[in-house]
Protein backbone atom coordinates (compact mmCIF):
# COMPACT_ATOMS: atom_id res chain seq x y z
CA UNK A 1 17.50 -23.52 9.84
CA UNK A 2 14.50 -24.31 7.85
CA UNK A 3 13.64 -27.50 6.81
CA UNK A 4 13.32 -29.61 3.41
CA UNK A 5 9.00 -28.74 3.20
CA UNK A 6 8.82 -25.33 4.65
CA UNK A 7 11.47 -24.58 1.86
CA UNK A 8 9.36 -26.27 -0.18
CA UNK A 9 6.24 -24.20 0.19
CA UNK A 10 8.25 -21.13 -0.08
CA UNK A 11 9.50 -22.16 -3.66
CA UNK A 12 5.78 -22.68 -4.48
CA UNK A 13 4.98 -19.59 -3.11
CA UNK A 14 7.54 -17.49 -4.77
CA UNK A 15 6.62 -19.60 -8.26
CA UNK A 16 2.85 -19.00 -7.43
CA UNK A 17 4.38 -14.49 -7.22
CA UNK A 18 6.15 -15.10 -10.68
CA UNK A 19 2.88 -16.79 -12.20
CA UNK A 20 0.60 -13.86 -10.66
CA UNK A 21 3.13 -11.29 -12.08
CA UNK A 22 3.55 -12.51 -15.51
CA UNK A 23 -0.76 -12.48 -15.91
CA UNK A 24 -0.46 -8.74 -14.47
CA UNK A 25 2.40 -7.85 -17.11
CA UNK A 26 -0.08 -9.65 -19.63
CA UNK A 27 -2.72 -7.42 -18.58
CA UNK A 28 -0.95 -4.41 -18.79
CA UNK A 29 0.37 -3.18 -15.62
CA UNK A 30 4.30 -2.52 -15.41
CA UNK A 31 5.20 -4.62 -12.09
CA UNK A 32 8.81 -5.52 -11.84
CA UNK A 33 9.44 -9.05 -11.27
CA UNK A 34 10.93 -8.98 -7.75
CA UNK A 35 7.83 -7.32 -6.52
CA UNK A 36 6.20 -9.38 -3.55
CA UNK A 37 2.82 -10.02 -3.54
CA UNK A 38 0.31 -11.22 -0.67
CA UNK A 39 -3.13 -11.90 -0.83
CA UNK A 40 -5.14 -12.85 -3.92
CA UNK A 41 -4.62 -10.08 -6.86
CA UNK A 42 -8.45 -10.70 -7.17
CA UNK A 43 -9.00 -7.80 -5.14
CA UNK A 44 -6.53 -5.60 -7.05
CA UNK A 45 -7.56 -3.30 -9.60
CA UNK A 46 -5.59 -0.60 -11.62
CA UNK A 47 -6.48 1.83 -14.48
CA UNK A 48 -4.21 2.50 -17.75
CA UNK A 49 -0.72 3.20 -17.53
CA UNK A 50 0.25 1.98 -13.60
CA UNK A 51 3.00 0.77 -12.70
CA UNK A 52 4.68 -0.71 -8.95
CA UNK A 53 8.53 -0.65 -8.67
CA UNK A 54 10.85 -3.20 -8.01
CA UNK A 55 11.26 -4.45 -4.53
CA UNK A 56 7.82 -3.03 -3.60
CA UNK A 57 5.87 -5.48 -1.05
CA UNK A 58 1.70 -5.62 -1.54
CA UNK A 59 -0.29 -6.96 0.17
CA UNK A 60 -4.35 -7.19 -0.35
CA UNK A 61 -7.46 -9.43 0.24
CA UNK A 62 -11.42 -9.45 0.40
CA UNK A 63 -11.15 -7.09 3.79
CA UNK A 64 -8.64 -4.79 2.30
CA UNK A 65 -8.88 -4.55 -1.74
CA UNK A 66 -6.23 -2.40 -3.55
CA UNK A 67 -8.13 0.18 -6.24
CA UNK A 68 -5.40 2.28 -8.11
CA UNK A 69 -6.81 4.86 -10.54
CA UNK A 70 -4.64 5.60 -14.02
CA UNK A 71 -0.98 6.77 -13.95
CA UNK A 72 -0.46 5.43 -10.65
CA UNK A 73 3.45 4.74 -9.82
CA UNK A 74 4.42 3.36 -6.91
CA UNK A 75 7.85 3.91 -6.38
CA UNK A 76 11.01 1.13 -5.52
CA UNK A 77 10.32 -0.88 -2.17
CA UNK A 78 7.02 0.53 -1.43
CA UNK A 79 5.18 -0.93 1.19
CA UNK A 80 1.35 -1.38 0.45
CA UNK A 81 -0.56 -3.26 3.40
CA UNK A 82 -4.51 -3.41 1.75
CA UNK A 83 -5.15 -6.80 3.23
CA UNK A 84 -7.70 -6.14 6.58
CA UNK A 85 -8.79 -2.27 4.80
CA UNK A 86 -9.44 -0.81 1.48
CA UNK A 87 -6.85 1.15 -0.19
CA UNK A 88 -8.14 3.27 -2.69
CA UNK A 89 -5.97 5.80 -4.77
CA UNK A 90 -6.52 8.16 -7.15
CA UNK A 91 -5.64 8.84 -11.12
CA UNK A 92 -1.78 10.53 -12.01
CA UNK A 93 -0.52 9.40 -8.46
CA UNK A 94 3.33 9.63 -7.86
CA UNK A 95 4.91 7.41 -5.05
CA UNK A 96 8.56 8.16 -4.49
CA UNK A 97 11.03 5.17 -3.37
CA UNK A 98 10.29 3.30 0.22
CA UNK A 99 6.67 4.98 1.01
CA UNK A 100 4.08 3.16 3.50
CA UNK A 101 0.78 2.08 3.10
CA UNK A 102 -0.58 1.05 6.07
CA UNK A 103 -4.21 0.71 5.72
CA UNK A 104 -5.22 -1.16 9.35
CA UNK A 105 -3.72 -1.58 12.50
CA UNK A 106 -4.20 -4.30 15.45
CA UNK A 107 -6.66 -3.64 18.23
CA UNK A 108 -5.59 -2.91 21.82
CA UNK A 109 -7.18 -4.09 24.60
CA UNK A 110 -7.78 -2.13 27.94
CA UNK A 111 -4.68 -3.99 29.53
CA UNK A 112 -2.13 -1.81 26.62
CA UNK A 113 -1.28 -5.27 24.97
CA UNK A 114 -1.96 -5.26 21.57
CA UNK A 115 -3.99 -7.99 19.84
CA UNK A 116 -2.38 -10.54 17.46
CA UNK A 117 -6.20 -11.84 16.04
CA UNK A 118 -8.20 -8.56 15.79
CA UNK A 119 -8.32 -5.18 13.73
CA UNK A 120 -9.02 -1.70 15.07
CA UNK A 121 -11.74 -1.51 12.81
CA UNK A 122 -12.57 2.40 13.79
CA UNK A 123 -9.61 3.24 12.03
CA UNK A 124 -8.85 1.58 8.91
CA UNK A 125 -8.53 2.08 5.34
CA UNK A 126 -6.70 4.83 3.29
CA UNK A 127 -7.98 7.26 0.88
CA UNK A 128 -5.75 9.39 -1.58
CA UNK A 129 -7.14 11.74 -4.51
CA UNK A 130 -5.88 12.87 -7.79
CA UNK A 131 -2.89 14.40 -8.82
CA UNK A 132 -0.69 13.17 -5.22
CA UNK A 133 2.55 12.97 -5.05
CA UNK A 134 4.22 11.10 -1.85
CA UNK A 135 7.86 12.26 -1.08
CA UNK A 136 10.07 9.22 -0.09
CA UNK A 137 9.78 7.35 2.80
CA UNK A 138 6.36 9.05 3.81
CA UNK A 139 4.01 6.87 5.91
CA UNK A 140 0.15 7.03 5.47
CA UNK A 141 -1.90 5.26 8.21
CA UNK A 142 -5.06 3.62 8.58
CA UNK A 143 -8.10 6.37 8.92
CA UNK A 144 -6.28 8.46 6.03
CA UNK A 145 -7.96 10.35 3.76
CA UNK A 146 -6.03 12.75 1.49
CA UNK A 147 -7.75 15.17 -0.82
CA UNK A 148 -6.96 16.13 -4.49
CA UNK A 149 -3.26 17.59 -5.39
CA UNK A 150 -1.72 16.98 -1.71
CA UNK A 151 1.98 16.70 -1.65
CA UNK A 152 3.48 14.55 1.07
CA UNK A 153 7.41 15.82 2.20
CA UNK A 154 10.23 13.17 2.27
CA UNK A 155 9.86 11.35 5.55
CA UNK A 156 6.22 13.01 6.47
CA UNK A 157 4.28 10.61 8.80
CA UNK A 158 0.40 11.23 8.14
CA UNK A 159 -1.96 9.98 11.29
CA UNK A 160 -5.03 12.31 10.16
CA UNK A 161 -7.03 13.27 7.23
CA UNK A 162 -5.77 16.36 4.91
CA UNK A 163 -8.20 18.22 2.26
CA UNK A 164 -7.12 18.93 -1.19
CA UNK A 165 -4.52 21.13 -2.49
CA UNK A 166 -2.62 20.30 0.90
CA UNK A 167 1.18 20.30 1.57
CA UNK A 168 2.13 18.40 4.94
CA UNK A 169 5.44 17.49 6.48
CA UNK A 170 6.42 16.15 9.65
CA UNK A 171 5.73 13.52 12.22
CA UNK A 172 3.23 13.71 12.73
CA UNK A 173 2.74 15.29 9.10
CA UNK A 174 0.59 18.95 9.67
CA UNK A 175 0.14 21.52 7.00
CA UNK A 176 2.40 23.65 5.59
């Protein structure tokens, strides 16, 4: 049961989202209002014509900015994580419904355990070109670069770098 302040700070919180969503919608980007947002949208910038669907979760900072390119559209409940590495994506970008974004992951030490503090900063960040389209419910880890005109299948988990004019499926996602 929570109590009387932590609920509290998560009424600011969610009042601080609206605030942050309304100046978006001012400034042109189509962001439903549920959308949850993490991070300062200081280090999120879009081009003409973008849009992020309802129920989507993103998350970005000064270690991870989000740059979206024009006629981006990320689909419903999408899952952005920009926050510890850049996500940069391209111009006339599809997302379909429930795709993930995962742009860094947490270190792990010689022992197996993973770390709770610290990055893997070898592999972080995601890359994706022009003209993508992401099939629902693909995953894109951190290291990811995607060319120009790839096509992601429904469910495709991608753990390595593609060139352009790929189509991958799978998990893990390969060529095909």
């Amino acid at each position: 049961m929570r109590s009387d302040s932590r609920r509290g700070t998560g009424m600011r919180d969610r009042a601080r989202s609206f605030v942050e969503i309304a100046r978006l919608r001012r400034r042109g980007l189509a962001i439903s209002w549920d959308v949850r947002l993490g991070g300062s949208t200081d280090f999120l910038s879009y081009g003409e014509r973008c849009g992020i669907g309802r129920g989507s979760m993103v998350w970005m900072g000064p270690n991870g900015p989000l740059k979206l390119g024009d006629k981006v559209v990320l689909g419903e409940y999408s899952n952005v994580r920009a926050s510890s590495g850049a996500i940069t994506i391209g111009s006339r970008v599809l997302f379909a419904q429930f795709v993930s974004l995962i742009s860094a992951n947490h270190l792990i030490g010689d022992d197996g355990v993973p770390s709770w503090e610290h990055v893997d900063m070898a592999r972080r960040g995601i890359e994706i070109g022009d003209d993508c389209w992401l099939g629902a419910q693909a995953v894109i880890l951190p290291g990811v670069s995607l060319g120009d005109r790839c096509i992601v299948g429904a469910g495709a988990v991608v753990t390595r770098s593609f060139p352009s004019g790929s189509r991958l499926a799978g998990v893990p996602a390969r060529s095909i």
